[in-house]
Protein backbone atom coordinates (compact mmCIF):
# COMPACT_ATOMS: atom_id res chain seq x y z
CA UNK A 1 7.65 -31.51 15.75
CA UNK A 2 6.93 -28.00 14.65
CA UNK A 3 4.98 -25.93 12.78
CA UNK A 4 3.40 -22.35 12.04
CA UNK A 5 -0.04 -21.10 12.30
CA UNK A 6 -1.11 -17.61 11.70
CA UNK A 7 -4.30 -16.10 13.63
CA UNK A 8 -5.59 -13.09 11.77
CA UNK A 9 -8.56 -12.68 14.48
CA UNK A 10 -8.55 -13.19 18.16
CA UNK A 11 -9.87 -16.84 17.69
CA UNK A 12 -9.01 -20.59 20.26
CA UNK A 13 -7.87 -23.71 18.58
CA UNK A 14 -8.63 -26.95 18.64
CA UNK A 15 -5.10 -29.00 18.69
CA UNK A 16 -6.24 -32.86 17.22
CA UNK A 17 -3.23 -35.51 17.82
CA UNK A 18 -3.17 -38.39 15.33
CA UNK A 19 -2.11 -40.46 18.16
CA UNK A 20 -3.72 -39.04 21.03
CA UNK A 21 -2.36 -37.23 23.82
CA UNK A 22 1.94 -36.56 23.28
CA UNK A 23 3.89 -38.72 25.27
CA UNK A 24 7.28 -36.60 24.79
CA UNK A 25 7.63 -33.51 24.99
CA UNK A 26 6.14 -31.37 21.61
CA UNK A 27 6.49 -27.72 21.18
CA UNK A 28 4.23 -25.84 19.14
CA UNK A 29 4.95 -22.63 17.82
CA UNK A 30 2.28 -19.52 16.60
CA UNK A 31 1.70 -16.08 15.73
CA UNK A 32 -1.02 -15.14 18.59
CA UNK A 33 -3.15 -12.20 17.61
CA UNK A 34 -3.32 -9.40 20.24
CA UNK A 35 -6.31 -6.64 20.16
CA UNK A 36 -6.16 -4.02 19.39
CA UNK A 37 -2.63 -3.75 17.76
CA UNK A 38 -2.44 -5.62 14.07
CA UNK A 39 0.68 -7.30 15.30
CA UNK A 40 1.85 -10.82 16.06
CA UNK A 41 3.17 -11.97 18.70
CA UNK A 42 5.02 -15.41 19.02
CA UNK A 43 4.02 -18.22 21.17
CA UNK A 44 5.13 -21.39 22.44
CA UNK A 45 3.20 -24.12 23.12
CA UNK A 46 4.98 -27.38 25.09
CA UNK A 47 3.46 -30.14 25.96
CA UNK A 48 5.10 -32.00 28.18
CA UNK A 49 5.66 -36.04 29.60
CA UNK A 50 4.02 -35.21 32.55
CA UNK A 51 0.90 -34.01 30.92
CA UNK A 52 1.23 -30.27 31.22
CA UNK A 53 1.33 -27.25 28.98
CA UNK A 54 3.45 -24.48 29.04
CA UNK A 55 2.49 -21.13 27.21
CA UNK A 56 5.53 -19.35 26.36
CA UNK A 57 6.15 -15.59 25.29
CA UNK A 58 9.90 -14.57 24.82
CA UNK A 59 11.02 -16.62 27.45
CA UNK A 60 8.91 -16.55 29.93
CA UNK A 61 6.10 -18.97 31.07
CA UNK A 62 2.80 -17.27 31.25
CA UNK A 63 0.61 -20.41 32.16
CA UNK A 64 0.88 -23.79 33.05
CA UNK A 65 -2.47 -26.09 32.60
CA UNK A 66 -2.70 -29.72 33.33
CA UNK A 67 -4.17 -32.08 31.06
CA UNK A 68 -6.67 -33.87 34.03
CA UNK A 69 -8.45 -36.57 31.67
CA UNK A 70 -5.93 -38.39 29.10
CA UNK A 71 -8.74 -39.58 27.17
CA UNK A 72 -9.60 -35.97 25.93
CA UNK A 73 -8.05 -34.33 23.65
CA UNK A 74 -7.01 -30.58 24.85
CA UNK A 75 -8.37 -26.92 24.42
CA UNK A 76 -5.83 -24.51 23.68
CA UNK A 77 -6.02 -20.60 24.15
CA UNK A 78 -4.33 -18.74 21.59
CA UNK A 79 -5.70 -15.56 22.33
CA UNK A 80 -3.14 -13.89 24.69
CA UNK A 81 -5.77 -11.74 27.07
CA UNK A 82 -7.41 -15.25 27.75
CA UNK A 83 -3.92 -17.11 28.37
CA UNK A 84 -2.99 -14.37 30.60
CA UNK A 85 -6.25 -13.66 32.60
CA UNK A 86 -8.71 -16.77 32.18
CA UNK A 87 -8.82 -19.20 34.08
CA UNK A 88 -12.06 -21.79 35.36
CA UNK A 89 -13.09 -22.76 38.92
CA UNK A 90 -14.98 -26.30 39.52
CA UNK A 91 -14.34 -29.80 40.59
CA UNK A 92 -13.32 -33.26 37.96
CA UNK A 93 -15.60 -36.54 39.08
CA UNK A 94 -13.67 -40.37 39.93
CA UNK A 95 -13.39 -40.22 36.10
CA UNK A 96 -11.12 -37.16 35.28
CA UNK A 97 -14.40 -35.32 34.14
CA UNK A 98 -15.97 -32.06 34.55
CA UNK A 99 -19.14 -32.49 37.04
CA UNK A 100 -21.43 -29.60 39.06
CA UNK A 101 -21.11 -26.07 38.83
CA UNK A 102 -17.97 -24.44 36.82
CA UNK A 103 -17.09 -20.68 37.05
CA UNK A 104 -15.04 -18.31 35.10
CA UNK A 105 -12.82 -16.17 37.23
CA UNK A 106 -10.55 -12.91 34.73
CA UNK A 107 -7.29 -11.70 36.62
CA UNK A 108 -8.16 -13.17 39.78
CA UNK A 109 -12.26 -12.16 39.62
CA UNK A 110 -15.10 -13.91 39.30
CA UNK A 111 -17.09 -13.26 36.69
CA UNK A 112 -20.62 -12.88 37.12
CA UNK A 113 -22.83 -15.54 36.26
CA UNK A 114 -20.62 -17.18 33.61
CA UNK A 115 -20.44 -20.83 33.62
CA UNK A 116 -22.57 -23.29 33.84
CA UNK A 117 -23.01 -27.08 35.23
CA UNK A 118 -21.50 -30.02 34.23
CA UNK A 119 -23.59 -33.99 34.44
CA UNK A 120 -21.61 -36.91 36.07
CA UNK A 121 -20.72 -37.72 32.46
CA UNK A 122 -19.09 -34.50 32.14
CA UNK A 123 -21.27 -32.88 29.70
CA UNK A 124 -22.46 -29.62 29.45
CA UNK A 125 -26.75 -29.41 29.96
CA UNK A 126 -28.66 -26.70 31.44
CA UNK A 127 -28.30 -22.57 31.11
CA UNK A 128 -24.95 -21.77 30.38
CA UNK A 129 -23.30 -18.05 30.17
CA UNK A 130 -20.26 -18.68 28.21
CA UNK A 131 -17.62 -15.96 26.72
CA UNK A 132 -16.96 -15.62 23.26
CA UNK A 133 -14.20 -17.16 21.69
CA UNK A 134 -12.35 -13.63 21.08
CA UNK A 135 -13.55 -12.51 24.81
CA UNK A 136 -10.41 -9.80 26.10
CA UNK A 137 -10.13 -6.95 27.84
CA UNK A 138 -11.77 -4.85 24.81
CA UNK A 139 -13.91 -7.31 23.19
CA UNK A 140 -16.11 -8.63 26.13
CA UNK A 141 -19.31 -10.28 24.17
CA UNK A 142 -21.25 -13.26 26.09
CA UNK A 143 -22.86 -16.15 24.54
CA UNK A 144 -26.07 -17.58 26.62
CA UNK A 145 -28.40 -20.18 26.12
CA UNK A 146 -29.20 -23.75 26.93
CA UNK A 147 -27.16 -26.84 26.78
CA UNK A 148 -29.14 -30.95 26.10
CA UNK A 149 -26.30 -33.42 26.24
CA UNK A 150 -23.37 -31.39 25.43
CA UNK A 151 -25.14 -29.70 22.58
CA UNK A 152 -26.62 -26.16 22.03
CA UNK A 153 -30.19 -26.10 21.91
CA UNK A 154 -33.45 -23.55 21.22
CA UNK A 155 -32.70 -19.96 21.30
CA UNK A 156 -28.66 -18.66 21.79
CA UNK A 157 -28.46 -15.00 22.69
CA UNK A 158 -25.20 -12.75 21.69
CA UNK A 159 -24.33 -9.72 24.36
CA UNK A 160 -22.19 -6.88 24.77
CA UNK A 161 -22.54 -4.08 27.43
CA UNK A 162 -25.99 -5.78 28.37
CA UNK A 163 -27.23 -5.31 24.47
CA UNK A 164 -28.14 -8.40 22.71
CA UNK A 165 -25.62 -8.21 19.49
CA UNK A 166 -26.69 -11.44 17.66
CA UNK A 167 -27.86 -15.00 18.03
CA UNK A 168 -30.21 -17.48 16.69
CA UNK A 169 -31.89 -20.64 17.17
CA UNK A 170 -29.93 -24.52 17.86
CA UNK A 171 -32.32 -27.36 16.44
CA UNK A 172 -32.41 -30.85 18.03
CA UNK A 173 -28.66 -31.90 16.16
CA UNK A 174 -27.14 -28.87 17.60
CA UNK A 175 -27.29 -27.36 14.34
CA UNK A 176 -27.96 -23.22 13.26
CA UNK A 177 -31.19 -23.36 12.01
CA UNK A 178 -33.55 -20.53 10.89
CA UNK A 179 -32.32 -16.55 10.62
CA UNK A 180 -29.25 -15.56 12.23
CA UNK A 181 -27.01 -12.50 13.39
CA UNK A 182 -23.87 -13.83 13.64
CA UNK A 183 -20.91 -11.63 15.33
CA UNK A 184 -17.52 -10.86 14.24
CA UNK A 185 -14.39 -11.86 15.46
CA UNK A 186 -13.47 -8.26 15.55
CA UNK A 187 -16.37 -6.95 17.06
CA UNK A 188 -16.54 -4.24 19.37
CA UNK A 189 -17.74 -0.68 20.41
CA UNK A 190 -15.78 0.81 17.33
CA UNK A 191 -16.11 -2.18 15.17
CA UNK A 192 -19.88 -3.27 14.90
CA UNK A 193 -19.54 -6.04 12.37
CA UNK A 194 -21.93 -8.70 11.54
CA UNK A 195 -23.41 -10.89 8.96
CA UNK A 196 -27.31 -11.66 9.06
CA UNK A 197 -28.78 -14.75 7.13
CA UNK A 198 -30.31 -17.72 7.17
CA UNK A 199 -29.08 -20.91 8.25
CA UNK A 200 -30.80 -24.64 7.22
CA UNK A 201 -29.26 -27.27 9.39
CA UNK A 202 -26.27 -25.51 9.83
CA UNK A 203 -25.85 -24.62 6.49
CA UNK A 204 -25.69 -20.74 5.25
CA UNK A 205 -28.27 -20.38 2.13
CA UNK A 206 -29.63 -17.90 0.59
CA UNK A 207 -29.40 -14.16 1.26
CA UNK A 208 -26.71 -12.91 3.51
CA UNK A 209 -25.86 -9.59 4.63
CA UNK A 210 -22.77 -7.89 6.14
CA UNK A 211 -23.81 -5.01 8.24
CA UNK A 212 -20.86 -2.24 9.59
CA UNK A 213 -22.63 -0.14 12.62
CA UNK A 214 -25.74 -1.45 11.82
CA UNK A 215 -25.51 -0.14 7.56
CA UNK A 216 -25.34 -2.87 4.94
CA UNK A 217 -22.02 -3.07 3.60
CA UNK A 218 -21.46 -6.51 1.93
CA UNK A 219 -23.02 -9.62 1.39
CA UNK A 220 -24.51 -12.40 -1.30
CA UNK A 221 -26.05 -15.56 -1.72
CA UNK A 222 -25.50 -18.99 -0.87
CA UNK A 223 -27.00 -21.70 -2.56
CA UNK A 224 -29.09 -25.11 -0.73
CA UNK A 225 -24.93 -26.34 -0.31
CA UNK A 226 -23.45 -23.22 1.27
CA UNK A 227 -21.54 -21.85 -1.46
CA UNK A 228 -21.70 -18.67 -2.34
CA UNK A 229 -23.20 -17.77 -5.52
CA UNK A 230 -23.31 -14.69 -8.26
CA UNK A 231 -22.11 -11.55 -7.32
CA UNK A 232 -20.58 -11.23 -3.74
CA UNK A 233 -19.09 -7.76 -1.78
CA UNK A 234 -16.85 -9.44 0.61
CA UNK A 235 -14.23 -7.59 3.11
CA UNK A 236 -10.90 -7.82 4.57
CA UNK A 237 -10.45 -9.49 7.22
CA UNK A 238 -8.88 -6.74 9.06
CA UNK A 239 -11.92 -4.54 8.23
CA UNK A 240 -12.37 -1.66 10.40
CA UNK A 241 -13.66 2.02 10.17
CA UNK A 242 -9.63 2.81 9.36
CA UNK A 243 -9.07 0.02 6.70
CA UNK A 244 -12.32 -0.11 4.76
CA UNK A 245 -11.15 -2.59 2.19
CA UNK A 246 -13.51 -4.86 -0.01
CA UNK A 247 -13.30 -7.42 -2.55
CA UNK A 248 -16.21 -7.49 -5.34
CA UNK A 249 -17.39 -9.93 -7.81
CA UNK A 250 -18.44 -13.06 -9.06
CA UNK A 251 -19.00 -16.19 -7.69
CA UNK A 252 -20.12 -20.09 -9.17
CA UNK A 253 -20.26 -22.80 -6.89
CA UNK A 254 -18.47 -21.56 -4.03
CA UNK A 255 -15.19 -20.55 -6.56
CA UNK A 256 -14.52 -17.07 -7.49
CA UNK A 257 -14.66 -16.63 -11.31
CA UNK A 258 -13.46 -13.61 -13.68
CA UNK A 259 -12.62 -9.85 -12.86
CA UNK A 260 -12.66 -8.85 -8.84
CA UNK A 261 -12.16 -5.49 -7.79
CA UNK A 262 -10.37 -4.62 -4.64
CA UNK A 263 -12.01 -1.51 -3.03
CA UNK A 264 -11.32 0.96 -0.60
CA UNK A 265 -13.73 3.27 0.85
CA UNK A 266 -15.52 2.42 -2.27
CA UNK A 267 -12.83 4.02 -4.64
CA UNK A 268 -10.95 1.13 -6.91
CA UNK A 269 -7.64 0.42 -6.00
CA UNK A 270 -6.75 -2.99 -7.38
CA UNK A 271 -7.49 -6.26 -8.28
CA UNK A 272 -7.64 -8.91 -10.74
CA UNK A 273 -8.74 -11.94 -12.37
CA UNK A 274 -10.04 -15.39 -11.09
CA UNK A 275 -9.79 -18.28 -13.84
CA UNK A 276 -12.44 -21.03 -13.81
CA UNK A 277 -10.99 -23.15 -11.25
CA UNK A 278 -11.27 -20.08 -9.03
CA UNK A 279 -7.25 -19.54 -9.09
CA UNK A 280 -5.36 -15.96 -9.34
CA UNK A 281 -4.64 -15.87 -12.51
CA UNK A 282 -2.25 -13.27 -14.58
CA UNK A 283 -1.45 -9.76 -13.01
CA UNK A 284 -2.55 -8.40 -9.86
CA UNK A 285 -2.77 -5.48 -7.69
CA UNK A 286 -3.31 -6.13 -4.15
CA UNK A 287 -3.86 -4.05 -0.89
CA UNK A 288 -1.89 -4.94 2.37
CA UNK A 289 -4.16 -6.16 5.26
CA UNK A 290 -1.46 -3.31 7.02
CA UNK A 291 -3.44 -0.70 4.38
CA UNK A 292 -5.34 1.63 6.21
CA UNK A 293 -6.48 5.48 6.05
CA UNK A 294 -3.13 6.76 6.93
CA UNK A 295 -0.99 4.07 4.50
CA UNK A 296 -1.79 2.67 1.44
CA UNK A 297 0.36 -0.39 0.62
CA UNK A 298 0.40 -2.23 -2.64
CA UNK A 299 1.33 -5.71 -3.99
CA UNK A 300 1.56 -6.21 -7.74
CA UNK A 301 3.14 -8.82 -9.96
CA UNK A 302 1.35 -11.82 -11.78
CA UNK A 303 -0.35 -15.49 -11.25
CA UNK A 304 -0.14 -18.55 -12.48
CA UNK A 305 -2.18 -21.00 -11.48
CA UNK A 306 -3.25 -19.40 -8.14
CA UNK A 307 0.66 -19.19 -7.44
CA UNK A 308 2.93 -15.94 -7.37
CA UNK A 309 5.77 -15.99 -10.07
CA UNK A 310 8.38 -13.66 -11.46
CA UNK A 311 9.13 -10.22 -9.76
CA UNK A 312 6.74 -8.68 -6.99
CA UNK A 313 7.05 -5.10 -6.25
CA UNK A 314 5.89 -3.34 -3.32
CA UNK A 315 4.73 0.27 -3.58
CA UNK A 316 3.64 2.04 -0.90
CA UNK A 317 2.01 5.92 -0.48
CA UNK A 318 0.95 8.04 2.33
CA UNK A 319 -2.08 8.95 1.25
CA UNK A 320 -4.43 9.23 -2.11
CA UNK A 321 -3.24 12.14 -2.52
CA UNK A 322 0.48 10.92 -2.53
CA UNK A 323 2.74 9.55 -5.39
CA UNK A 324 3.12 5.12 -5.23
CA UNK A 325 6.41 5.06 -4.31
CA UNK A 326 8.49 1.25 -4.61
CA UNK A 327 9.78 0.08 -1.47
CA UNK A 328 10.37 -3.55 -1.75
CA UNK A 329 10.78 -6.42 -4.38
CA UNK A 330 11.89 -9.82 -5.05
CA UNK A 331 11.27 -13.22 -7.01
CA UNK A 332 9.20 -15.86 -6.90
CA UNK A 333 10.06 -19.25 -8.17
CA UNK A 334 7.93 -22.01 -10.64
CA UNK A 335 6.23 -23.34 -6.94
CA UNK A 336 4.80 -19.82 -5.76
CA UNK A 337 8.23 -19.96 -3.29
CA UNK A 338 10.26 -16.79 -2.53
CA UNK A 339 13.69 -16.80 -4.21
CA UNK A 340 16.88 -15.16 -4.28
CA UNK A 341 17.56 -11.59 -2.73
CA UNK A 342 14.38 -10.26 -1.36
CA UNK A 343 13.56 -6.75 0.42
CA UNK A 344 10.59 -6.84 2.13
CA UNK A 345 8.37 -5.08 4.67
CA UNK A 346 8.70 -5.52 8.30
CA UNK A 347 5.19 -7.33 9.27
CA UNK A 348 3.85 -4.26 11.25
CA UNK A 349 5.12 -1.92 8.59
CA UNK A 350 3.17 1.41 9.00
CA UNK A 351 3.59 5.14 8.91
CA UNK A 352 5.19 5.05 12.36
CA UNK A 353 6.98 2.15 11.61
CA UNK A 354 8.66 2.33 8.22
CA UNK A 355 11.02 -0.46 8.50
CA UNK A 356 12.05 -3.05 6.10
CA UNK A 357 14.43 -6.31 5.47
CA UNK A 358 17.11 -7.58 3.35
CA UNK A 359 17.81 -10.42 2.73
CA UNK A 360 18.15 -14.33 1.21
CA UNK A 361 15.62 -16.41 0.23
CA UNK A 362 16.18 -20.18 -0.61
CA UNK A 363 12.66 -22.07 -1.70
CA UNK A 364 10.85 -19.67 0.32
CA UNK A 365 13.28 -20.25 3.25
CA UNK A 366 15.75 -17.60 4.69
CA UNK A 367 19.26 -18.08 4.81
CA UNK A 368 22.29 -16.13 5.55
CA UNK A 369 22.23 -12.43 6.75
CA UNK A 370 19.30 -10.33 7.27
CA UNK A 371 19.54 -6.35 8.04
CA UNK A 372 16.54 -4.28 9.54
CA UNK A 373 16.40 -0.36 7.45
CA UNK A 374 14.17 2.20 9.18
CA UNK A 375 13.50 5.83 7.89
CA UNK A 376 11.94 8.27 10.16
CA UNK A 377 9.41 9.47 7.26
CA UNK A 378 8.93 9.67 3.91
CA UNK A 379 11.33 12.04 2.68
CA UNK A 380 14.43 10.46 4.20
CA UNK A 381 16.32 7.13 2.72
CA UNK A 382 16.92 3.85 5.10
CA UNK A 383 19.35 3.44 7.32
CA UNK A 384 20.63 0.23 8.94
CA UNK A 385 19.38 -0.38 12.50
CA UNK A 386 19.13 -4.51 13.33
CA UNK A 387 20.49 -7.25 11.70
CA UNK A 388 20.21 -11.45 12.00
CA UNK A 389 21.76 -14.60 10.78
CA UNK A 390 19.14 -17.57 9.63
CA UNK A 391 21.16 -21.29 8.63
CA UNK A 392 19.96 -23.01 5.63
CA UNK A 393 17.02 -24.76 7.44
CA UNK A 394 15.55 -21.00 8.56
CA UNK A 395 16.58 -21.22 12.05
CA UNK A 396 18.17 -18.22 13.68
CA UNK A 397 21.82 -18.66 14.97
CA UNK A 398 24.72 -15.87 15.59
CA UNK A 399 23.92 -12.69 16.79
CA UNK A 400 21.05 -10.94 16.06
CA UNK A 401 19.65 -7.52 16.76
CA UNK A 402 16.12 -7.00 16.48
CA UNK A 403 13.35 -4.60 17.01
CA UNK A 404 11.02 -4.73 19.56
CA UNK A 405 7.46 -5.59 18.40
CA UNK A 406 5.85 -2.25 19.09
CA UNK A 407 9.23 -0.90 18.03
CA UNK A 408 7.82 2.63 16.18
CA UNK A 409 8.60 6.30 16.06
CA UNK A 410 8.29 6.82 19.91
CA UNK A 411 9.14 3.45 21.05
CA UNK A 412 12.71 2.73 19.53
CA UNK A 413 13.47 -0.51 21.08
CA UNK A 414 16.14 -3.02 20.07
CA UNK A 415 17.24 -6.39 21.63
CA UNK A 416 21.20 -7.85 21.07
CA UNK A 417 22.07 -11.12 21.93
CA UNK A 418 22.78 -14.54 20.78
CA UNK A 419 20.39 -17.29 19.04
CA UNK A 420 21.29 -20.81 18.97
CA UNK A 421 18.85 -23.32 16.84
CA UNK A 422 16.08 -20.69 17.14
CA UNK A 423 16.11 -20.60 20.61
CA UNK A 424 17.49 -16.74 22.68
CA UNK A 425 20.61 -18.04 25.02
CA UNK A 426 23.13 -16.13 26.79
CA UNK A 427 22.93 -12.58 28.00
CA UNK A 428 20.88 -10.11 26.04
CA UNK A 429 20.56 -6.26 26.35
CA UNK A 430 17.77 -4.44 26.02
CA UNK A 431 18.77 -0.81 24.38
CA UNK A 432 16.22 2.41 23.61
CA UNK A 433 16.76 5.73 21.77
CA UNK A 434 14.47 8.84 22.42
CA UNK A 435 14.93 9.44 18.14
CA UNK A 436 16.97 8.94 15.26
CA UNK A 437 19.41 11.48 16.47
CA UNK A 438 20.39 9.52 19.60
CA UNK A 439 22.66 6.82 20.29
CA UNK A 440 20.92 3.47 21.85
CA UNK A 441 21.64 3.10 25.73
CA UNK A 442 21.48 -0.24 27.38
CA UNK A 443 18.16 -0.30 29.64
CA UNK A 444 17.81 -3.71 30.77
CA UNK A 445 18.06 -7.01 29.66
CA UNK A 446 18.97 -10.60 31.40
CA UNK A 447 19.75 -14.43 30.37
CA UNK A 448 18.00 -17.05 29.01
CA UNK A 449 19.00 -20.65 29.51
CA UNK A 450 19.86 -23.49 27.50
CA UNK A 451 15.95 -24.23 26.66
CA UNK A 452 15.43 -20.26 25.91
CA UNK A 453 14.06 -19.73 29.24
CA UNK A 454 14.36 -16.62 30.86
CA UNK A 455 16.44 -17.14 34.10
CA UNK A 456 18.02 -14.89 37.08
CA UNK A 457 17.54 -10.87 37.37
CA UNK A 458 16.47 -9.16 34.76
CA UNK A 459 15.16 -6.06 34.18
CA UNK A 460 12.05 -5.34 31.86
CA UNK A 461 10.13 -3.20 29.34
CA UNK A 462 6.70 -2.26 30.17
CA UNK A 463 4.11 -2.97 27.78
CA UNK A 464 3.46 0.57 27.41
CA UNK A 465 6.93 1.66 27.32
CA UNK A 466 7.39 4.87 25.03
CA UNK A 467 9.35 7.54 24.94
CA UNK A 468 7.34 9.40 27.06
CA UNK A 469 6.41 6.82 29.30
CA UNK A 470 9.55 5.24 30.30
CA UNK A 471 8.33 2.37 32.88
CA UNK A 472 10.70 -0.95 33.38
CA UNK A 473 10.51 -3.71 35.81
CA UNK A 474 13.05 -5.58 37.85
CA UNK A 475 12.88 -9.11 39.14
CA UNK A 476 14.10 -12.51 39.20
CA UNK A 477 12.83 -15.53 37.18
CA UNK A 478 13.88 -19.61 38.04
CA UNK A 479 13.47 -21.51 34.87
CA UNK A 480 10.97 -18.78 32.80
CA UNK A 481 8.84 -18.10 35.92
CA UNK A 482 8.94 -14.68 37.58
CA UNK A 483 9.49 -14.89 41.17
CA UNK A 484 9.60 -13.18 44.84
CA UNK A 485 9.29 -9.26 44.69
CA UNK A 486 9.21 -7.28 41.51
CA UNK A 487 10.17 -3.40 41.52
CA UNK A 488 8.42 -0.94 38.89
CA UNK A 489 10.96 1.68 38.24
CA UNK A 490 10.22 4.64 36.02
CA UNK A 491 12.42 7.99 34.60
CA UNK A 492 11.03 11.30 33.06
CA UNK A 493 13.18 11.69 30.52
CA UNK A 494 16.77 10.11 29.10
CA UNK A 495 19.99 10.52 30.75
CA UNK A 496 17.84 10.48 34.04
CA UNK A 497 18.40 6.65 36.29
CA UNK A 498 15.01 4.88 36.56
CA UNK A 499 13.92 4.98 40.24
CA UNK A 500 11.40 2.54 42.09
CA UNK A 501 8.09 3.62 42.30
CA UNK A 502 6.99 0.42 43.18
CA UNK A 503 7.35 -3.43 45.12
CA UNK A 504 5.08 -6.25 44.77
CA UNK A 505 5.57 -9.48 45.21
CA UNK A 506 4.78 -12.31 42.81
């Protein structure tokens, strides 16, 4: 059992079982989003007989939890700082429950005065400091307020850096009642976003704001049912000081109706119309959620019936000032589903990063060969650099090479090795190039086993591994765990051997 979920904010998820907790083993596969790079990284979640769950990232296991009360359904982390660094210090009653006092503790610390108490029936009640769901290392915004019975109550402050950021007021259901700041997903130092309104039993109505750095920006009406109403300015939702991209126009009844303009920095750049059922309707022009001030990306082809059909054609230019340039293309079919041969951009396509794929699509599945093209800039053509093999039911087999995700300019990274039913197995070699005019050298690299698992020595990229910061580290895993003493090594520039710098154990 498998299936897909992308996270376009730094959000937690609810998993809800039809059946309850699994009783075999289930594996879970998403797109986790990771601040404050746009890019996606893949994880793995197992859940296995013995009631535990494994986090996964490329092989190796970067949490277990245990699932203490069967009777519960489970909260899973899917924002990667949190999986990595979170974790919550307290004691379960006779009945598998959360009871007394609960801390948070973030890479081994604990964190000051967040938590809260628990009541013998495992509920949350009293003054609570809680994180927000998007809490990392550069988002760090507290929620704080009072608990009755599990349920939010009275007055719920929002904080960052000791500034209140937001909040409102919890009626006696639990419910948002009253005016409100609520606080982005995205919000930080840089990235002040949030919407201010009125809520009536947990319902938006009325006039709503969206406020960038404390300006107005956006914003609308809802009417008594929470739908948005008459004209709207909405945004992105990757909208930042660098991608300033909004959507404008009408609204009845919650449905977007007629002509919308897509914006950026206030200047038109695209959009299209919304029939009355609130479907895309005829031709569009669309901006990439990669668009930004430095790249300008464009979708256009035509809707029918809120589905893509025909050819698509992706156009891309450096700047305004810049000629559209097409980069990509391909059909879709009757059902909105890619078909046939397809090039397309890489997902963190930018100006650093100018890669792109060819390939097969069946019914929106791909099949057969893929290659990777990269170009160092704009004035040069592609040039192979990674290629893959998918079987008719998507699944990667064969050999593959593939890029590193933060694979750019600076950081040309590529991974060989062999796929079997999705999963990495067998040896695979890590290999980096200072530029384009180098040959890739073998760096590191290890095995996985049988279940993809990451298993004996291997020898690692650093998360900040660039051309001019050329850190690895080598160590041993047993079965996707790391294990006993890890060495840092690190070499000034190529052709030199990487030398320890550092031991610690695990």
């Amino acid at each position: 059992m498998n299936f897909l979920n992308n996270f376009a904010d730094d959000s937690n998820l609810h998993l809800f079982f039809s059946q309850g907790i699994p009783q075999d083993c289930l594996s879970f596969h998403y797109n986790c989003f990771q601040y404050p790079f746009t890019r996606k990284i893949q994880l793995t979640i197992n859940f296995t007989k013995n009631h535990k769950i494994f986090y996964i990232i490329d092989g190796e296991i970067i949490r277990i939890d245990s699932i203490e009360n069967l009777s519960i359904r489970p909260y899973i982390l899917t924002n990667l700082d949190q999986i990595k660094y979170l974790s919550w210090i307290g004691e379960y009653g006779e009945n598998k429950k959360k009871v007394g006092r609960w801390f948070a503790n973030w890479d081994g610390i604990l964190m000051a005065d967040v938590g809260g108490y628990y009541s013998q029936e495992g509920k949350k009640i009293g003054q609570w400091k809680e994180i927000n769901d998007n809490y990392s290392k550069n988002i760090q915004i507290y929620q704080i307020g009072q608990y009755i019975n599990d349920q939010r109550r009275g007055i719920w402050r929002n904080i960052s850096n000791e500034k209140d950021i937001g909040g409102g007021f919890y009626d006696e259901q639990g419910s948002k009642h009253g005016l409100w700041i609520d606080v982005s997903d995205s919000f930080c130092k840089e990235n002040q976003l949030t919407y201010q309104g009125e809520y009536n039993n947990g319902t938006k109505v009325g006039k709503w704001k969206i406020l960038f750095n404390n300006q107005q920006i956006g914003g609308g009406y809802f009417n008594n049912q929470g739908q948005k109403i008459g004209k709207w300015v909405d945004l992105s939702s990757g909208y930042s000081i660098e991608a300033q991209i909004k959507f404008v126009g009408e609204y009845q009844n919650g449905k977007k109706q007629g002509l919308w303009d897509v914006l950026e920095e206030n200047i038109f750049t695209g959009g299209g119309v919304q029939d009355v059922n609130g479907l895309k309707s005829r031709k569009w022009i669309e901006l990439s959620d990669n668009s930004n001030d430095y790249i300008h990306i464009f979708y256009i082809g035509d809707y029918i019936n809120g589905k893509k059909y025909g050819m698509w054609e992706t156009t891309y230019r450096y700047n305004r000032e810049s000629n559209l340039e097409k980069i990509c293309s391909g059909q879709f079919d009757e059902q909105g589903l890619k078909n046939g041969k397809w090039v397309e951009l890489n997902e963190s396509y930018n100006y650093n990063c100018q890669v792109i794929l060819q390939g097969q699509y069946k019914h929106g599945i791909k099949i057969d060969r893929w290659n990777f093209m990269y170009r160092l800039d704009d004035d040069r053509g592609f040039t192979y650099i990674g290629e893959g093999f998918f079987d008719l039911e998507g699944q990667r087999q064969k050999q593959w090479i593939e890029l590193w995700d933060k694979f750019e300019d600076k950081s040309q990274v590529i991974f060989k090795g062999i796929y079997q039913n999705n999963k990495k197995c067998g040896h695979w070699q890590t290999m980096f190039r200072c530029s384009c005019y180098d040959n890739f050298e073998v760096v590191g690299g290890g095995q996985y086993d049988d279940d993809g698992l990451k298993l004996g020595q291997w020898i690692e990229l650093s998360e900040d591994f660039t051309r001019d910061f050329q850190v690895m580290h080598k160590g041993e895993y047993i079965f996707g765990q790391k294990c006993g003493c890890w060495a840092t090594m690190k070499r000034e520039k190529k052709n030199e051997i990487f030398r320890i710098i550092e031991n610690k154990n695990i």
